[in-house]
Protein backbone atom coordinates (compact mmCIF):
# COMPACT_ATOMS: atom_id res chain seq x y z
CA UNK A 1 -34.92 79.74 217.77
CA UNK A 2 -35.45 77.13 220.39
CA UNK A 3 -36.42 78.53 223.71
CA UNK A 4 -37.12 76.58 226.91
CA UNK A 5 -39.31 76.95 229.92
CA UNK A 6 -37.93 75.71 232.50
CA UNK A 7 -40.80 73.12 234.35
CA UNK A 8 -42.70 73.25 230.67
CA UNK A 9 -40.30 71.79 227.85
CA UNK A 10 -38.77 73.88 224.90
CA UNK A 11 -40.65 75.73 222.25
CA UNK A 12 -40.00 76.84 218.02
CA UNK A 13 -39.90 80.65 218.25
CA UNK A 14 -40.15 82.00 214.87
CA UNK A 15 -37.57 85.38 214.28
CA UNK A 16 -40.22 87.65 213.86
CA UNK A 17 -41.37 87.04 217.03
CA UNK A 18 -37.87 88.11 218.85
CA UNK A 19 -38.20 92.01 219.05
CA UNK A 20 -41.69 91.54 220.68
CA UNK A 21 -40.41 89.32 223.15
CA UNK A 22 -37.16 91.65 223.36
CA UNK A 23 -39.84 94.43 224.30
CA UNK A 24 -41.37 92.42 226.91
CA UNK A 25 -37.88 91.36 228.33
CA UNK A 26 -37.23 94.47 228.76
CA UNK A 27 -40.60 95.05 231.35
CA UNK A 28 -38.98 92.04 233.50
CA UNK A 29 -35.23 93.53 233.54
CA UNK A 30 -36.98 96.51 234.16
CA UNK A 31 -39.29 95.13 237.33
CA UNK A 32 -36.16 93.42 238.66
CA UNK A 33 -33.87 96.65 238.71
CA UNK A 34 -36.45 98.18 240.68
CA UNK A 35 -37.12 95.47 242.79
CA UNK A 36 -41.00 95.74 242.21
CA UNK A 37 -42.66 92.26 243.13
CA UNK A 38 -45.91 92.80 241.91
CA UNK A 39 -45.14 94.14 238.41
CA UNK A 40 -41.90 91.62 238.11
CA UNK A 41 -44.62 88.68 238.22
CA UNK A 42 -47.00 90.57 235.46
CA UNK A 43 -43.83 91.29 233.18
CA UNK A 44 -42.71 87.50 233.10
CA UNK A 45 -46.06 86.18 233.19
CA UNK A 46 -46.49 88.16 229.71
CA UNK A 47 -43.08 87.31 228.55
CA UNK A 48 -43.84 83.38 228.92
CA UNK A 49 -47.32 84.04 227.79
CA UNK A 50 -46.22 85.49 224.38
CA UNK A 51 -43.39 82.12 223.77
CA UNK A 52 -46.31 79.87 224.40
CA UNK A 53 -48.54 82.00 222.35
CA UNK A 54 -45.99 82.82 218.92
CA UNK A 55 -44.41 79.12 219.22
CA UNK A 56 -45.07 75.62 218.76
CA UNK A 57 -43.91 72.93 220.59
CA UNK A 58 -40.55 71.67 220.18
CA UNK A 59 -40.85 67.83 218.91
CA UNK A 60 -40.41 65.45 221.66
CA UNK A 61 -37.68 62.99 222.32
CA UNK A 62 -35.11 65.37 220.36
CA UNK A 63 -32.03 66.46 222.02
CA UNK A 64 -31.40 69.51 220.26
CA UNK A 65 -30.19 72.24 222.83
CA UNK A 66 -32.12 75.56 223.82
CA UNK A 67 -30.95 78.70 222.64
CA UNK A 68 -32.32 79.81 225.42
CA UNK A 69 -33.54 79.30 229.16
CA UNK A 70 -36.42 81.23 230.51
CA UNK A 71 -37.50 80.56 233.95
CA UNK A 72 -40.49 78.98 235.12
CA UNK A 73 -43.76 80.99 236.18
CA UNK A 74 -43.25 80.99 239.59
CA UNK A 75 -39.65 82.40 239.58
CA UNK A 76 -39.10 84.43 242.25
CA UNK A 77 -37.43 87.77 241.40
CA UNK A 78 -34.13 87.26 243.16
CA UNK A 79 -33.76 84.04 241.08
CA UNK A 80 -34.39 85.82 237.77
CA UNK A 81 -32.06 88.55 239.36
CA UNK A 82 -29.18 85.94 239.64
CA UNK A 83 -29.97 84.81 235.65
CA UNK A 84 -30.04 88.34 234.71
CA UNK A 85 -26.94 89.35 232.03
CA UNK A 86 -26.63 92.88 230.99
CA UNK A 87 -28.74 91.77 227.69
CA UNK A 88 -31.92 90.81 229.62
CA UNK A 89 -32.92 87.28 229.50
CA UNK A 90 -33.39 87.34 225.94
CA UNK A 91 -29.72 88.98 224.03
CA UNK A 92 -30.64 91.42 221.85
């Protein structure tokens, strides 16, 4: 699965890393229902941290399209609010 950063490039997730992810996805949806600032920043620092961390870098100079978008670090929570689909930012 190809998954992009927005401000960082796009990144080879492998499947097995998906439910992890999933779990941490669920920590930002959760921060952003309850409108908790603090916490929302924690939850989608970790959920970038683990792409970067189970992925490699997509090649360069390829145009093969993301599967999905995350947003950058410094998202603000009523931007991630406005990206937000019932699934989380990750479907699943």
């Amino acid at each position: 699965m190809i998954i992009r950063i927005l401000g960082e490039g796009q990144f080879d997730v492998p499947e097995e890393s998906i439910d992890s992810l999933n779990a941490l996805d669920d920590a930002v949806e959760q921060a952003v229902e309850a409108g908790d600032d603090e916490v929302f920043a924690k939850a989608l620092g970790a959920l970038l941290d683990r792409v970067r961390d189970s992925a490699v870098p997509h090649a360069e100079g390829t145009l093969d399209t993301s599967d999905l978008i995350l947003p950058p670090a410094d998202a603000s929570l009523e931007e991630v609010r406005d990206l937000l689909s019932g699934d989380g930012l990750i479907p699943g």
